[in-house]
Protein backbone atom coordinates (compact mmCIF):
# COMPACT_ATOMS: atom_id res chain seq x y z
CA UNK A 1 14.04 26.12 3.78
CA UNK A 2 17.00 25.84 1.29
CA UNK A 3 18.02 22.64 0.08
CA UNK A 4 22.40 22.75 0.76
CA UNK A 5 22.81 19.17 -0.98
CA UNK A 6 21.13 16.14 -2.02
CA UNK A 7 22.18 12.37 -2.94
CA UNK A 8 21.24 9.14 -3.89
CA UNK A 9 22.45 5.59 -2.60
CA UNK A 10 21.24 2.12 -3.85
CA UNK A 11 19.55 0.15 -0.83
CA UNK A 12 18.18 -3.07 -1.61
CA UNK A 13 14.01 -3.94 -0.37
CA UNK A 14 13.00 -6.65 1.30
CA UNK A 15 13.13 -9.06 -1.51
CA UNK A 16 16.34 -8.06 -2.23
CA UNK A 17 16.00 -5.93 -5.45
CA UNK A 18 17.63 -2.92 -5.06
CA UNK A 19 15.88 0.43 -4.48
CA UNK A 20 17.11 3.49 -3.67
CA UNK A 21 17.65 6.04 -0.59
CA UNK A 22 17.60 9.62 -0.38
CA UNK A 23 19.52 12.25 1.62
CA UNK A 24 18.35 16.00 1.77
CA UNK A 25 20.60 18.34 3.92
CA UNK A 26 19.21 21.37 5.17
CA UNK A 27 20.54 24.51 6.98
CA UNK A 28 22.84 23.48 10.30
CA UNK A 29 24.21 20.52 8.00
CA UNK A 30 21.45 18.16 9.40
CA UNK A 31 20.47 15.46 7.06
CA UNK A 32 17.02 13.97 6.53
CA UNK A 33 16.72 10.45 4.87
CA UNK A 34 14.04 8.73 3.06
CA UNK A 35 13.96 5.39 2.23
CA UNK A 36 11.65 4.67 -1.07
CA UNK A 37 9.57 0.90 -1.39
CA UNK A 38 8.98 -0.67 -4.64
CA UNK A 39 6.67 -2.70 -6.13
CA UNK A 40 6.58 -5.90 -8.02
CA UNK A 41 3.06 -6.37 -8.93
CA UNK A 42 2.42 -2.45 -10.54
CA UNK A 43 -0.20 -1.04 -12.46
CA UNK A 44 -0.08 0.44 -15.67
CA UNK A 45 -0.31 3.97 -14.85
CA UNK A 46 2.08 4.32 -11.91
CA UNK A 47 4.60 6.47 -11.95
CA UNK A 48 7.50 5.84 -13.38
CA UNK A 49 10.72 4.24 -11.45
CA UNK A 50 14.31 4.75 -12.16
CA UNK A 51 17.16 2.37 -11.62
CA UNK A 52 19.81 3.75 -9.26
CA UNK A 53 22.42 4.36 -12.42
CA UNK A 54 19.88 6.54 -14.06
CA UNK A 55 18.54 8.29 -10.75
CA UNK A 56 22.25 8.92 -10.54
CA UNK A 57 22.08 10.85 -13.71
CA UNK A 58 19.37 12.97 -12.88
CA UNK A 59 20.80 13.71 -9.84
CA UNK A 60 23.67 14.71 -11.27
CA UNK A 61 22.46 16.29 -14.94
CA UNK A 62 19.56 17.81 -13.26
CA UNK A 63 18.71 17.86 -9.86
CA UNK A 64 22.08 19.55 -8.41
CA UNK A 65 21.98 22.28 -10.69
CA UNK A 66 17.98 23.40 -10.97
CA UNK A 67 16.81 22.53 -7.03
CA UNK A 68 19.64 22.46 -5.06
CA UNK A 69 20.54 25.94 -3.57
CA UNK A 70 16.85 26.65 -3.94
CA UNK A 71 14.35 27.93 -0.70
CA UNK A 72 10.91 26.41 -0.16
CA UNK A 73 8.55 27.11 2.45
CA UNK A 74 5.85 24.42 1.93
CA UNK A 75 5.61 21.06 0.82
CA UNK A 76 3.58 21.03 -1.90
CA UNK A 77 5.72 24.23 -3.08
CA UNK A 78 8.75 22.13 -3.71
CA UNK A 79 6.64 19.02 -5.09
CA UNK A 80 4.98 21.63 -7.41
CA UNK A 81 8.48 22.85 -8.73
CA UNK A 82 9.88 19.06 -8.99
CA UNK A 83 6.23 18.36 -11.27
CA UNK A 84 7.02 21.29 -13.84
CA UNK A 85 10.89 20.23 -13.99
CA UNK A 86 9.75 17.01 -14.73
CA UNK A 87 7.02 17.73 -17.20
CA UNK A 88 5.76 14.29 -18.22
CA UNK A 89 2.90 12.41 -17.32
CA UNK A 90 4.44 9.91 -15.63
CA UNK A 91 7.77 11.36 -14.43
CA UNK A 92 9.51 9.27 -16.90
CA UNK A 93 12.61 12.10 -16.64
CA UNK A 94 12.81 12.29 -12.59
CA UNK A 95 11.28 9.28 -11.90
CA UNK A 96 8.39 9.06 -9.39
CA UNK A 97 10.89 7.09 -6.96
CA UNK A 98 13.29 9.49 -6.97
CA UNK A 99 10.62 12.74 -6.93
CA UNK A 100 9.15 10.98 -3.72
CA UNK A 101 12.42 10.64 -1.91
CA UNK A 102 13.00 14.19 -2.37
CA UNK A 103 9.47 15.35 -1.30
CA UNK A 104 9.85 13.34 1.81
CA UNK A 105 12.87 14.28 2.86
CA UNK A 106 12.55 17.65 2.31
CA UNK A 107 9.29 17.12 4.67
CA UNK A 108 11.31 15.39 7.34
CA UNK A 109 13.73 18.70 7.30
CA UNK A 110 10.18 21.07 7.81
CA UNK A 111 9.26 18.64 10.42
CA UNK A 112 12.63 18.99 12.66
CA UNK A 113 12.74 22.67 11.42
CA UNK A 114 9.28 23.05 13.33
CA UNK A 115 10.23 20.70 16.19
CA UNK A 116 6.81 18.39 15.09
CA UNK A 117 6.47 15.12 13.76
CA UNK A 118 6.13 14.56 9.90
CA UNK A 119 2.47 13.57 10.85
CA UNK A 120 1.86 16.61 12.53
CA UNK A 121 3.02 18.04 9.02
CA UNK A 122 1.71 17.03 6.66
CA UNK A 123 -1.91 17.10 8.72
CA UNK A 124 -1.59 21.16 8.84
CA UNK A 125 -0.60 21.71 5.11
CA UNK A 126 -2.77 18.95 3.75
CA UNK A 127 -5.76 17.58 5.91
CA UNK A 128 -6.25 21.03 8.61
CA UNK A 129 -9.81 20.16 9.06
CA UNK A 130 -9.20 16.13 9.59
CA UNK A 131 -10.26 14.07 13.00
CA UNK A 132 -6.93 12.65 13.77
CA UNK A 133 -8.46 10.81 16.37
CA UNK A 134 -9.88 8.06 14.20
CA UNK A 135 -8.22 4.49 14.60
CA UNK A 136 -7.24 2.35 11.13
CA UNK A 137 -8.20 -0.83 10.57
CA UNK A 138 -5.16 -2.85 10.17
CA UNK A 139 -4.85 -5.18 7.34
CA UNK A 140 -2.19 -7.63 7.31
CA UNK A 141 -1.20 -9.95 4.71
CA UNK A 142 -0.94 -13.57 5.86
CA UNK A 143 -0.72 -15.92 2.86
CA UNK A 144 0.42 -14.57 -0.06
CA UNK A 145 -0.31 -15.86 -3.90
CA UNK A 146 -0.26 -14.68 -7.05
CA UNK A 147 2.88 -12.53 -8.08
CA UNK A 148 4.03 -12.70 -4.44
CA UNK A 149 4.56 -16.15 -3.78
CA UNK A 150 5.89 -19.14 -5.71
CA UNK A 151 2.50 -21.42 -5.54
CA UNK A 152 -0.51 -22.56 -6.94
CA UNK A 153 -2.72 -19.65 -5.78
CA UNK A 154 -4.13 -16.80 -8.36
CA UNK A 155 -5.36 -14.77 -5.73
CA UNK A 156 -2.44 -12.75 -4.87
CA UNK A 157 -2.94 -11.77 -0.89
CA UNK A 158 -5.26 -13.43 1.97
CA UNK A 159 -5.28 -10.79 4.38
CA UNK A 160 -7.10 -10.67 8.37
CA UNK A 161 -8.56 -7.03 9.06
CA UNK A 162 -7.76 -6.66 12.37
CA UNK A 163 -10.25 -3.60 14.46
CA UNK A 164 -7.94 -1.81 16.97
CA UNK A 165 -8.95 -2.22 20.46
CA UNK A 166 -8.50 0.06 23.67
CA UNK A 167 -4.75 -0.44 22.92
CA UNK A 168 -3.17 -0.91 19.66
CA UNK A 169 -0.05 -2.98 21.27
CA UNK A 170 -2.85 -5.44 22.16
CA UNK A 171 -4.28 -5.37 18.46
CA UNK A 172 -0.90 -6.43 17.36
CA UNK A 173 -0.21 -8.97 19.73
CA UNK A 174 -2.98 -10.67 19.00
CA UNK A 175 -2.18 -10.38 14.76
CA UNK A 176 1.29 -11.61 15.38
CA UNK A 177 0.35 -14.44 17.75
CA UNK A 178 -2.01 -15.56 14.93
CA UNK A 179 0.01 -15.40 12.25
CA UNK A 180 2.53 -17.16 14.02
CA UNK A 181 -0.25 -19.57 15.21
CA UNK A 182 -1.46 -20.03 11.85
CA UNK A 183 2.07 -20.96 10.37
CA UNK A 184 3.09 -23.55 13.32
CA UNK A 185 -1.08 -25.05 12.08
CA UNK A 186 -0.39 -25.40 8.46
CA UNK A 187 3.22 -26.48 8.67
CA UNK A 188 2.11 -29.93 11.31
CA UNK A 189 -1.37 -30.09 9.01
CA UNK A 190 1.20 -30.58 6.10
CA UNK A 191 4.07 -32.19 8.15
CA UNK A 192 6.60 -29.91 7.55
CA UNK A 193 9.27 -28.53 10.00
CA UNK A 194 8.62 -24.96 8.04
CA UNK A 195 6.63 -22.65 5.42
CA UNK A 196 8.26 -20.70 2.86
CA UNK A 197 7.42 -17.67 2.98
CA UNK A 198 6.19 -15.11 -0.30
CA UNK A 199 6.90 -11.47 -1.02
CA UNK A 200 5.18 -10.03 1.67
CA UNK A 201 6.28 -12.69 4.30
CA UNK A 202 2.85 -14.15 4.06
CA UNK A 203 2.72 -17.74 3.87
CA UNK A 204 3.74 -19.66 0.28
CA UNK A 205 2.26 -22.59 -0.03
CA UNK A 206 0.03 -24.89 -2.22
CA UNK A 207 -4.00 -24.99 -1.90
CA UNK A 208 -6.96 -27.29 -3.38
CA UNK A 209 -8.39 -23.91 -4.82
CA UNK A 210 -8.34 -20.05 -4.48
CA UNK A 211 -11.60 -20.13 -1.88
CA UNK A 212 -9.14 -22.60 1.06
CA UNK A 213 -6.66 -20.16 2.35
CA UNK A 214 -10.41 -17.64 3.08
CA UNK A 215 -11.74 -21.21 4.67
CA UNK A 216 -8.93 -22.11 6.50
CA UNK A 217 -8.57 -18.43 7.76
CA UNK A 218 -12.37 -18.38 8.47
CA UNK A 219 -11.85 -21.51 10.87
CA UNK A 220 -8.68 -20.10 12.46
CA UNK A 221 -10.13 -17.04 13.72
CA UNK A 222 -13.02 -19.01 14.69
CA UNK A 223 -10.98 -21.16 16.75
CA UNK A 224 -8.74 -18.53 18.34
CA UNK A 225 -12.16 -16.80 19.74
CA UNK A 226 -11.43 -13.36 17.16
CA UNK A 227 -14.59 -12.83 14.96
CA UNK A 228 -15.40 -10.29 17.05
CA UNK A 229 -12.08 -8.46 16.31
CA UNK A 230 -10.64 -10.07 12.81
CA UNK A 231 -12.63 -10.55 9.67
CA UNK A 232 -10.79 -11.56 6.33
CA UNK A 233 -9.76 -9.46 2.87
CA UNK A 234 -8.63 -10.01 -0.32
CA UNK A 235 -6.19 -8.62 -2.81
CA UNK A 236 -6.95 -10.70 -6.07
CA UNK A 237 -4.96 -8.69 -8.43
CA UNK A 238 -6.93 -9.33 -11.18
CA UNK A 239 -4.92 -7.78 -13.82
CA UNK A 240 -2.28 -10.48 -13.04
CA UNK A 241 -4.82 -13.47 -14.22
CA UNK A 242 -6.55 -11.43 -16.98
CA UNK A 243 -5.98 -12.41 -20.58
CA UNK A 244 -7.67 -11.34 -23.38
CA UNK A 245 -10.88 -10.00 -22.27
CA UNK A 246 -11.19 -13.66 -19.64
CA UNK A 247 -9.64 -14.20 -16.65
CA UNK A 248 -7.80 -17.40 -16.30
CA UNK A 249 -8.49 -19.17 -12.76
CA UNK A 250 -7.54 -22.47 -11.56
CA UNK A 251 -6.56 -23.29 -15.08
CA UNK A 252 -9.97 -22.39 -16.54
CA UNK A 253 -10.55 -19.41 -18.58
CA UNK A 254 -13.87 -17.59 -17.21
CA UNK A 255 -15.88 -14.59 -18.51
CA UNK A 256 -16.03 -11.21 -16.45
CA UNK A 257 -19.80 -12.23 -15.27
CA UNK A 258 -18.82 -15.53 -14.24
CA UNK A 259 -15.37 -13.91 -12.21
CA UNK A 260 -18.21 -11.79 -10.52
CA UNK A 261 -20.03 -15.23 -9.80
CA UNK A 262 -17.29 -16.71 -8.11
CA UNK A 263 -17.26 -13.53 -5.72
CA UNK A 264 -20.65 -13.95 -4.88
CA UNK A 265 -19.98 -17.72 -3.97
CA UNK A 266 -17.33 -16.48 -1.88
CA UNK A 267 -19.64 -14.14 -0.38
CA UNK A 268 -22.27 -16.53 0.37
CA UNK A 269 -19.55 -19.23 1.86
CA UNK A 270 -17.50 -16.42 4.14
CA UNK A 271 -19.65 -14.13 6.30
CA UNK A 272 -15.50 -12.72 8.11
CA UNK A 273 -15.05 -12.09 3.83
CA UNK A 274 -15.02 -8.05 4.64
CA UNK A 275 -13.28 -7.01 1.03
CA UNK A 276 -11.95 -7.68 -2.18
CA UNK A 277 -9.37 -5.30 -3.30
CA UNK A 278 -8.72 -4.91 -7.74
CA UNK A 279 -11.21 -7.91 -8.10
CA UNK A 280 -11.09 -7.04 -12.12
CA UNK A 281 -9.03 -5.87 -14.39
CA UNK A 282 -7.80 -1.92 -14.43
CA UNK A 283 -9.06 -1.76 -17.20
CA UNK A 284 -12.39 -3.94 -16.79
CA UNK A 285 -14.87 -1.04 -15.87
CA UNK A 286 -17.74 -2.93 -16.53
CA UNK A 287 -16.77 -5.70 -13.97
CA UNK A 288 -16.38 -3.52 -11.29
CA UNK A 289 -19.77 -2.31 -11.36
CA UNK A 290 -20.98 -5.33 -11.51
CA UNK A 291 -19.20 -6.75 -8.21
CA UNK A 292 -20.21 -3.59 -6.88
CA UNK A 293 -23.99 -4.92 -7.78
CA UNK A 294 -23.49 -7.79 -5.44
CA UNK A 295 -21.14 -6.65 -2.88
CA UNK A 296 -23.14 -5.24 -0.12
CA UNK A 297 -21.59 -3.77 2.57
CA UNK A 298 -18.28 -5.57 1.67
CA UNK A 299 -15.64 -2.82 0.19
CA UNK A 300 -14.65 -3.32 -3.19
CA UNK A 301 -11.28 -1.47 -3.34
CA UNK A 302 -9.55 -0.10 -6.06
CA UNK A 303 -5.81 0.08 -6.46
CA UNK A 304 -4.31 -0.72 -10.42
CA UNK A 305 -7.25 1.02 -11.48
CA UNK A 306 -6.23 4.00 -9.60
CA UNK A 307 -2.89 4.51 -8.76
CA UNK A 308 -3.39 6.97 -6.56
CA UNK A 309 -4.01 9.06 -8.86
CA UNK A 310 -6.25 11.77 -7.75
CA UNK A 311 -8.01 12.43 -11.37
CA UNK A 312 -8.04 8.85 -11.69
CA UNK A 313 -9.68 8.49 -8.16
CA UNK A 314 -12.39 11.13 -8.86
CA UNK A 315 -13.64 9.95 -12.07
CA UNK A 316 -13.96 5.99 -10.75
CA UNK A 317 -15.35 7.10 -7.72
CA UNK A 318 -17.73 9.14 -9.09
CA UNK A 319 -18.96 6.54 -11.39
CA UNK A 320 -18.82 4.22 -8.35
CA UNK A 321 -16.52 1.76 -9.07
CA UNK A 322 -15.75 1.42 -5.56
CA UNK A 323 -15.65 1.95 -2.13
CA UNK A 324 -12.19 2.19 -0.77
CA UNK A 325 -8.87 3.34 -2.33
CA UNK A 326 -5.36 1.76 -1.94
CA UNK A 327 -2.93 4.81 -1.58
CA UNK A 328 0.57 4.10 -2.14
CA UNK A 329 3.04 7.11 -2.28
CA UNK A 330 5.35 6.04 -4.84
CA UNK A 331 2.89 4.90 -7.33
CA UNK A 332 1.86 8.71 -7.59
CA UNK A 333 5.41 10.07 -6.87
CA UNK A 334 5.35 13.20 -4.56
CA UNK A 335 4.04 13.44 -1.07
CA UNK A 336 1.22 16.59 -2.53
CA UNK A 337 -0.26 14.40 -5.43
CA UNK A 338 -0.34 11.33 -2.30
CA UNK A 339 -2.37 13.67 -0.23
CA UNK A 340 -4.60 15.06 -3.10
CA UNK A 341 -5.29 11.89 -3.42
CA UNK A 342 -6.34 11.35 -0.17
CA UNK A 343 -8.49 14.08 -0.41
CA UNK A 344 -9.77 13.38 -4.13
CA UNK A 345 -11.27 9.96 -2.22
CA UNK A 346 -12.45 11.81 0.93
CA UNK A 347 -14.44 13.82 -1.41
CA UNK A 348 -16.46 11.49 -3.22
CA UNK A 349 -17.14 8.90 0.40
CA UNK A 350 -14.40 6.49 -0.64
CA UNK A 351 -12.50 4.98 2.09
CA UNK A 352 -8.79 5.46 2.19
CA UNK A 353 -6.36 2.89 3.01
CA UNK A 354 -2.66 3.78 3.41
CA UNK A 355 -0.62 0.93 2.39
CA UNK A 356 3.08 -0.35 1.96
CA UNK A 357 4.39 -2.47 -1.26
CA UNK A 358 5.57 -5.66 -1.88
CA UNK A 359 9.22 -4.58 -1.63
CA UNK A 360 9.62 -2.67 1.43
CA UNK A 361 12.31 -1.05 3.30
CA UNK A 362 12.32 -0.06 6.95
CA UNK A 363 10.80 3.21 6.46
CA UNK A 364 7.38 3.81 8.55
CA UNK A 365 6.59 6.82 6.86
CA UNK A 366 3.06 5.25 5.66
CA UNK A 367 2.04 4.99 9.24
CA UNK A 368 2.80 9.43 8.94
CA UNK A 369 0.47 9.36 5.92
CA UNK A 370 -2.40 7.66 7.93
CA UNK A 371 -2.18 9.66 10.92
CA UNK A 372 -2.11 12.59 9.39
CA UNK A 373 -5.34 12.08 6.79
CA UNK A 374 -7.17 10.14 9.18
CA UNK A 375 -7.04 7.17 7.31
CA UNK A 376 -9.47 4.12 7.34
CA UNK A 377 -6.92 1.61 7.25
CA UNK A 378 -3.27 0.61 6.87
CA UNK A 379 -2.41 -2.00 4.93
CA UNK A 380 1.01 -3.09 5.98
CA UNK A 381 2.09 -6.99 5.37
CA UNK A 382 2.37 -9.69 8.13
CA UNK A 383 3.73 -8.97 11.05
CA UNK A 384 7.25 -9.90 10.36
CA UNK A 385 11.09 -9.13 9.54
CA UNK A 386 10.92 -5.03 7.81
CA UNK A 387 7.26 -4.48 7.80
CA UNK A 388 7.87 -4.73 12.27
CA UNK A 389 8.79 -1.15 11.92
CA UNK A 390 5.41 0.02 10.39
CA UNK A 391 3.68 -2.18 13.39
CA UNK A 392 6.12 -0.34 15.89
CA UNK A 393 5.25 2.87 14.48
CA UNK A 394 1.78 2.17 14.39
CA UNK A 395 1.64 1.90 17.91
CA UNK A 396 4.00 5.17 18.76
CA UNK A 397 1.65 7.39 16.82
CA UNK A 398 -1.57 6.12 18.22
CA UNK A 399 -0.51 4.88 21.61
């Protein structure tokens, strides 16, 4: 397929900061947008992301002249090109926002060229041999801390992990009748005609300690008559709190054994506590095998230490540092390295969960990702304002 033309527009995310959108058009003058996230709490070895003035200049200096007018057949054959025009590690001279735009786009265009969905896709050039019949868990962020919210919390997301029933519509009913549920509780427990809300349109508000919000979502579900069907995660971003070889928690400073301590309290106090996602540092090897000592058959999930990054993901996992993966397209930067990735994980027994980023737009394409892998679970955001669109989606594809 030949790429006629391409451009760039600034959009703005869901917390406002301003992103970008990009526009591929293919033979017949159709055009095929995509509609990149971004991310406010990022890890080290993410790709890099370029403001729209200096995506503007690539577009312009490089992009027009050495890919558009160009034919590719595949995917990964125009991802491959984009990689070598680039030629740094971390796509410092494209930018991984702008590299991912393109690749997804340009798989939009092979999708409408083929009459398929982009699922449908990027299952036969990437995952051929994948059950696509498998169901993801859907975890949804409900009170958000850390770099997400303005409040007390360290903790960065208390999420429910919802397990899809006979119908997925159902499944989300019942997450956004909680969450709203769970809002209308704390605001008259607090006396408050309404909760601010954080990054991810969790919940932003104050706690006695970073254990509550798991406590008071513990006794919620208990209540609404949904431990059979919800059970709890966390997302401590631990890089966030880590200083100088300690992690600083509720004001004190505590050592990586006694961080792993405090897990295994929260272990022992929350039997719905299903996973803790980046419970160290990305660079604290050491601590994740040590949570991974007491974890059980709770996942310990990786995401800053990763990147989805499929070298990264094959040495960790191989030295089992955990057992689950955050996958987030634009930390990587095309739609191939995303779905080696995938694969890297699938290889060593790690689960793979597909999820969005703290500033989102309205694209669903994460929900594509999933379906077409076979993903374990998508991690989307509470059921609210932009991230509706992934929920909607979610049901289309697996309804």
């Amino acid at each position: 397929m030949i790429i006629e033309s391409l451009t760039i527009q600034e959009i703005f995310d869901s917390r406002g900061a301003p992103t970008i959108e990009v526009t591929l058009t293919a033979p017949g003058h159709h055009s095929f947008l995509a509609r990149i996230p971004s991310g406010k709490s990022r890890g080290t070895h993410e790709a890099a992301v370029l403001s729209y003035a200096d995506a503007e200049k690539a577009l312009h200096n490089i992009l027009r002249t050495r890919v558009v007018g160009l034919d590719f057949q595949t995917i990964k054959e125009l991802d491959t090109f984009l990689i070598k025009l680039d030629g740094t590690e971390q796509k410092e001279k494209l930018g991984g926002n702008v590299m991912l735009g393109i690749s997804l786009a340009f798989a939009r265009a092979l999708a409408y060229e083929k009459g398929e969905e982009l699922w449908k896709v990027l299952h036969e050039e990437f995952f051929p041999r994948t059950d696509i019949s498998k169901r993801p868990l859907i975890f949804a962020n409900l009170i958000n801390g850390g770099a997400h919210a303005d409040n007390n919390l360290d903790i960065q997301e208390y999420m429910v992990v919802a397990e899809p029933n006979a119908e997925y519509r159902q499944t989300v009913q019942k997450l956004i009748s909680f969450y709203e549920r769970l809002g209308f509780m704390i605001a008259e427990e607090r006396g408050v005609a309404r909760l601010p809300l954080g990054d991810e349109e969790g919940y932003e508000v104050n706690f006695k300690d970073n254990f509550a919000p798991v406590a008071l979502l513990e006794r919620f579900i208990k209540e609404s008559e949904l431990q059979n069907e919800f059970k709890i995660a966390l997302d401590a971003a631990a890089s966030s709190f880590y200083e100088n070889g300690s992690y600083r928690l509720e004001g004190s400073l505590l050592s990586m054994e006694q961080l792993v301590e405090r897990y295994r309290e929260y272990f022992e106090r929350s039997k719905l506590l299903y996973s803790i996602e980046d419970p160290c540092d990305e660079g604290d090897f050491e601590g994740f095998k040590k949570i991974m000592e007491i974890a059980g058959d709770r996942w310990i999930v990786a995401d800053d230490l990763t990147t989805t990054n499929p070298r990264r993901i094959d040495k960790y996992a191989g030295e089992g540092l955990m057992t689950g993966v955050i996958i987030k397209a634009n930390q990587i930067g095309t739609l191939t390295e995303t779905c080696e990735a995938i694969n890297a994980a699938k290889k060593r027994g790690v689960r793979v969960i597909v999820s969005h980023r703290s500033g989102e737009t309205d694209d669903a394409f994460l929900i594509h990702i999933a379906k077409a892998c076979g993903a374990d679970g998508v991690k989307i955001g509470a059921p609210a304002k932009e991230r509706i669109s992934k929920y909607d989606e979610l049901i289309r594809l697996y309804s």
